[in-house]
Protein backbone atom coordinates (compact mmCIF):
# COMPACT_ATOMS: atom_id res chain seq x y z
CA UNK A 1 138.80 85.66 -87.89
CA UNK A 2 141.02 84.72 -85.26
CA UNK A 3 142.19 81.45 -85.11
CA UNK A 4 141.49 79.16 -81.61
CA UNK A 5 144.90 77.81 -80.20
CA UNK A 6 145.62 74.22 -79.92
CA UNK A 7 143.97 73.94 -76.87
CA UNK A 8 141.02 74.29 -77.21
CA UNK A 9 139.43 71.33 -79.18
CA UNK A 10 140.89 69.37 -75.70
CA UNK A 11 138.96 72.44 -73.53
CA UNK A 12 135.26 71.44 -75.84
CA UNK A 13 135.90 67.91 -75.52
CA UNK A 14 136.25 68.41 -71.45
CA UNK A 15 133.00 70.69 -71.45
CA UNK A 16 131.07 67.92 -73.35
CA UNK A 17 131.73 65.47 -71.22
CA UNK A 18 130.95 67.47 -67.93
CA UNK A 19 127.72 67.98 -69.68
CA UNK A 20 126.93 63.92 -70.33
CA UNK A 21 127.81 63.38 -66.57
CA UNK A 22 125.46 66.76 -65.68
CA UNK A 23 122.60 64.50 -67.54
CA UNK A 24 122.70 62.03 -65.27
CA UNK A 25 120.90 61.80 -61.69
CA UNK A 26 120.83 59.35 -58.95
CA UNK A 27 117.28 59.58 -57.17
CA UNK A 28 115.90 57.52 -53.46
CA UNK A 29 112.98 57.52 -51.56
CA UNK A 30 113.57 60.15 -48.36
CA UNK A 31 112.75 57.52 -45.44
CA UNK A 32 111.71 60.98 -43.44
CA UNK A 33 109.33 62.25 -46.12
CA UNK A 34 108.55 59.87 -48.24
CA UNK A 35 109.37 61.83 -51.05
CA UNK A 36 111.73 61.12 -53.94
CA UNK A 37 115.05 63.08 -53.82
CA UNK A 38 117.20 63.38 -56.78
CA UNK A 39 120.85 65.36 -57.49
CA UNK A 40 123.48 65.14 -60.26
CA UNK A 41 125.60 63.27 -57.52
CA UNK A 42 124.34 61.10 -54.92
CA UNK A 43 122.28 62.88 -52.14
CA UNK A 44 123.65 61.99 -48.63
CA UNK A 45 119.87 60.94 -47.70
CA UNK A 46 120.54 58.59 -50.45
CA UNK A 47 123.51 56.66 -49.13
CA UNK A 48 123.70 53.36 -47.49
CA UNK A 49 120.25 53.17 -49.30
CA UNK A 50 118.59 51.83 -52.63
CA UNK A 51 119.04 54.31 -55.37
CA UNK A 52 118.44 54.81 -59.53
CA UNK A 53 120.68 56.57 -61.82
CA UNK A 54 118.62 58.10 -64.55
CA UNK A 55 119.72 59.62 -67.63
CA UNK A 56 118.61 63.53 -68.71
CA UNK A 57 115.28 61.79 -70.07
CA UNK A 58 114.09 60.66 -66.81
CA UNK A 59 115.19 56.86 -67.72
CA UNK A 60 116.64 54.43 -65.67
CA UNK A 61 119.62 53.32 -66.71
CA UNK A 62 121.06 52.07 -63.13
CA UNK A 63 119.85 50.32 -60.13
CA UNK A 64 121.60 49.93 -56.95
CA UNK A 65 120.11 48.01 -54.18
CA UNK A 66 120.35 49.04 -50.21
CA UNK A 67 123.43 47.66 -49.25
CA UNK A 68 123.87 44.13 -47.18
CA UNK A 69 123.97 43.16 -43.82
CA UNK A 70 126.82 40.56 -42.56
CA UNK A 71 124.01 38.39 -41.90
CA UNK A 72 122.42 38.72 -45.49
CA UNK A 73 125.95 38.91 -47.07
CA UNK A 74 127.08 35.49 -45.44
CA UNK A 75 123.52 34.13 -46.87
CA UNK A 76 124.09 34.64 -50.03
CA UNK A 77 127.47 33.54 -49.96
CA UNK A 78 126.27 30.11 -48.47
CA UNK A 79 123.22 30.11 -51.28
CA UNK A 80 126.43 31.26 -54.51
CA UNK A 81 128.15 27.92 -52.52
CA UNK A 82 124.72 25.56 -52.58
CA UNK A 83 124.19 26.72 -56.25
CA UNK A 84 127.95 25.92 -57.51
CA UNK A 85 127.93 22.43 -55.44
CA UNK A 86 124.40 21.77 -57.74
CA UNK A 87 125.76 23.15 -60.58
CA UNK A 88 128.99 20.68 -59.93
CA UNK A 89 126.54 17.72 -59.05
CA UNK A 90 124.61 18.27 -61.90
CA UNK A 91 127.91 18.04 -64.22
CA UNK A 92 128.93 15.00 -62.90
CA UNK A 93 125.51 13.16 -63.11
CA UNK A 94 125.73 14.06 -66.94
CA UNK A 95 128.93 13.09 -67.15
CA UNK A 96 127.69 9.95 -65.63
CA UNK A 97 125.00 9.31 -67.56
CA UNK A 98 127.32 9.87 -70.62
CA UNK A 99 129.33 7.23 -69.91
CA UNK A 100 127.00 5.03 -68.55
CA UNK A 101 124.95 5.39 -72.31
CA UNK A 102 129.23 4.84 -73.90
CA UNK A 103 129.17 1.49 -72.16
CA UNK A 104 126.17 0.17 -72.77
CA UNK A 105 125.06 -0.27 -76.02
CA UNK A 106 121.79 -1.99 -75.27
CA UNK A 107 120.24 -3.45 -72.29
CA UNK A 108 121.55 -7.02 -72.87
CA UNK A 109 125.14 -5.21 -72.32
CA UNK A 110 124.44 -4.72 -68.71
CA UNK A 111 123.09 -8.48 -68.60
CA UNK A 112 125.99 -9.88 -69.97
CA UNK A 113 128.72 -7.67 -67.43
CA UNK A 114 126.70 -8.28 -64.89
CA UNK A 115 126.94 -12.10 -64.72
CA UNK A 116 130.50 -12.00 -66.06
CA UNK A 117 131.03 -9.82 -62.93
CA UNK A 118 128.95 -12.11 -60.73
CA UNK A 119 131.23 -15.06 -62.29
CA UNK A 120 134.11 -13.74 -61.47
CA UNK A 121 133.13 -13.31 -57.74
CA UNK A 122 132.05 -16.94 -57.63
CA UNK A 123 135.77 -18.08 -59.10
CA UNK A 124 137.28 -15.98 -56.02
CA UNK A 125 134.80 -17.43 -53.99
CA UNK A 126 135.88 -20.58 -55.32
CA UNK A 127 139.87 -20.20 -54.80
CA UNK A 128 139.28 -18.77 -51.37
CA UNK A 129 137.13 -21.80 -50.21
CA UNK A 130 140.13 -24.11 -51.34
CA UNK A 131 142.70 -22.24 -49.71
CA UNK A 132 141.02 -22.84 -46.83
CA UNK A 133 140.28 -26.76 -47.35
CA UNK A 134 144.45 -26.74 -47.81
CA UNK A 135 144.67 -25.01 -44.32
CA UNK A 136 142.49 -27.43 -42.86
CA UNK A 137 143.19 -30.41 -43.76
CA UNK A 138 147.28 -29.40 -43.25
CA UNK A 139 146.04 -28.25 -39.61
CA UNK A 140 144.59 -31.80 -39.02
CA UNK A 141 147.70 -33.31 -39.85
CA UNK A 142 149.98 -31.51 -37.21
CA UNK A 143 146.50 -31.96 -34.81
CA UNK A 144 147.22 -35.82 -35.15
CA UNK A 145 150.90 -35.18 -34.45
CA UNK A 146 150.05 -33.08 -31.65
CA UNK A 147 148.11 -35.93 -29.65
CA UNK A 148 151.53 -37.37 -28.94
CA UNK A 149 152.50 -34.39 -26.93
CA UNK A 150 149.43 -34.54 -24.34
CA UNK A 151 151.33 -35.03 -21.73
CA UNK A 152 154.60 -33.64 -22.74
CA UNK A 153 156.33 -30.14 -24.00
CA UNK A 154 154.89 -29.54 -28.04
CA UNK A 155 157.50 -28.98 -30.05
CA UNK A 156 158.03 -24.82 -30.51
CA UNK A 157 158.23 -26.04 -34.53
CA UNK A 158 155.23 -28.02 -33.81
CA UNK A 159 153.27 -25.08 -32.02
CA UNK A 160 153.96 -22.39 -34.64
CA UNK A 161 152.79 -24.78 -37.69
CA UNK A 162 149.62 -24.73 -35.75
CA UNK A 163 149.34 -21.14 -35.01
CA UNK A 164 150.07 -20.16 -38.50
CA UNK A 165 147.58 -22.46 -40.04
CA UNK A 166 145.19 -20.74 -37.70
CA UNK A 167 146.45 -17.51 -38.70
CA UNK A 168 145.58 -18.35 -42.24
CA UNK A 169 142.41 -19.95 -41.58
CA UNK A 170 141.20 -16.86 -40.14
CA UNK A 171 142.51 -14.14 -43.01
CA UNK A 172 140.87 -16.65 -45.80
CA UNK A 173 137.50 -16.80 -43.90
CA UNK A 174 137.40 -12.85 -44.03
CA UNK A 175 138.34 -12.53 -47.22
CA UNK A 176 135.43 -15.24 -48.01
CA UNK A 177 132.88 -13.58 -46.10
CA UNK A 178 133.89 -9.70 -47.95
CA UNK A 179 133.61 -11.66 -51.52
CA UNK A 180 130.07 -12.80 -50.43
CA UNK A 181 129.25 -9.33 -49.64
CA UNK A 182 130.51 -8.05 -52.87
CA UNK A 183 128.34 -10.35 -54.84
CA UNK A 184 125.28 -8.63 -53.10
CA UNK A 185 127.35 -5.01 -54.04
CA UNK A 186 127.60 -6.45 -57.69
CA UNK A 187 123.64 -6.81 -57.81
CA UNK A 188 122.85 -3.31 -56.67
CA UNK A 189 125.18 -1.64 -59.16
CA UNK A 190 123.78 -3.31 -62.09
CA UNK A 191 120.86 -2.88 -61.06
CA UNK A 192 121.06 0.69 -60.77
CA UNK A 193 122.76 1.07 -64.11
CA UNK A 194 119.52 -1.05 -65.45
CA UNK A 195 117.47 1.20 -63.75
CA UNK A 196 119.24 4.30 -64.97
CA UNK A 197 119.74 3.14 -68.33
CA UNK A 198 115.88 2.89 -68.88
CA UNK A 199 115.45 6.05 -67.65
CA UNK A 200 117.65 7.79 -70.05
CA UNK A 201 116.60 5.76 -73.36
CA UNK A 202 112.63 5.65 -72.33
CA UNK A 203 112.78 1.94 -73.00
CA UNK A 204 110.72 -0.34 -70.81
CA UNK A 205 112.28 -1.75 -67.67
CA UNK A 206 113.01 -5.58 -67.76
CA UNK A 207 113.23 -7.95 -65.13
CA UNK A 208 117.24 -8.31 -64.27
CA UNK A 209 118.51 -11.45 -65.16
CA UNK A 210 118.69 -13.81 -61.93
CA UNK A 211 122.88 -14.39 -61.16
CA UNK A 212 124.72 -17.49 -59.81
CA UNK A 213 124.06 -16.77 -56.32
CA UNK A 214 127.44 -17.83 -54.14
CA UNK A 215 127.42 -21.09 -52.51
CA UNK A 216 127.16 -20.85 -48.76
């Protein structure tokens, strides 16, 4: 018996797989007829159109949906971008939450930084109100001195004391009135951290401790 040559176990190998791909068949609904059209390759009737590749069995194996308008491509793009930013948002509240659980060990925890927070404002509050005491009572000094020069030329010297002290009076009453407002920022955040902390642990929400209010 004759003996093949060397080429041909390649030549069966290309024949079997001509005859896999043969077994497979892309079929679409004919939007003239209505009927289904199928073809080892893709029909033309079938393109720019939903289609199914089945295998020689008549199972489906592939679907391929009718391709996208701009419109509906640019929607889904905007829907992948909503989905990542609540994917990302979602991350970050558990991360959150993590730490928020890491820092408190029990609800006392929050009580205690909270008025240790609070106190700290009110020392602030405290060294801010003095500075400004200093300032003023310094200012009434060169206001006395000042009375001399009614009816004559104030001393330039004399005139820029009295400007700066101003000056400084002003910048110390701001920063007075933004530590007042942090107090109130103080209370939210612990409060939401209370709030949050109950939430995750199940436990019962408690009244929040009532802080050292700032003096007016």
């Amino acid at each position: 018996m004759p003996k093949l040559p060397l080429l041909a176990p390649l030549l069966l190998a290309a024949l079997a797989g001509s005859a896999l791909a043969a077994g497979e068949f892309y079929c679409c609904q004919d939007p003239n007829s209505g009927r289904r059209i199928c073809g080892d390759s893709l029909p033309e009737q079938c393109r720019g159109r939903a289609y199914r590749v089945l295998d020689s069995g008549g199972n489906v194996i592939k679907e391929v949906g009718t391709p996208l308008t701009p419109e509906e491509k640019a929607e889904r793009l905007l829907e992948q971008r909503r989905q990542k930013q609540l994917e990302e948002a979602s991350r970050e509240q558990r991360r959150k939450d993590q730490a928020l659980l890491d820092t408190y060990a029990t609800p006392e925890d929050i009580d205690f930084a909270q008025r240790k927070a609070e106190a700290d404002v009110n020392v602030a509050i405290k060294a801010t109100e003095d500075r400004i005491s200093a300032a003023r009572t310094k200012r009434k000094k060169f206001e006395d001195e000042a009375e001399f020069y009614k009816k004559k030329t104030m001393p330039a010297e004399l005139s820029k004391e009295l400007r700066a002290l101003d000056h400084e009076i002003r910048v110390q009453q701001d920063l007075l009135d933004v530590k007042k407002r942090e107090f109130e920022t103080i209370k939210a955040k612990y409060d939401a951290d209370r709030k949050r902390y109950f939430e995750l642990t199940g436990r019962v929400t408690k009244t929040a401790p009532t802080g050292t209010a700032p003096r007016k």
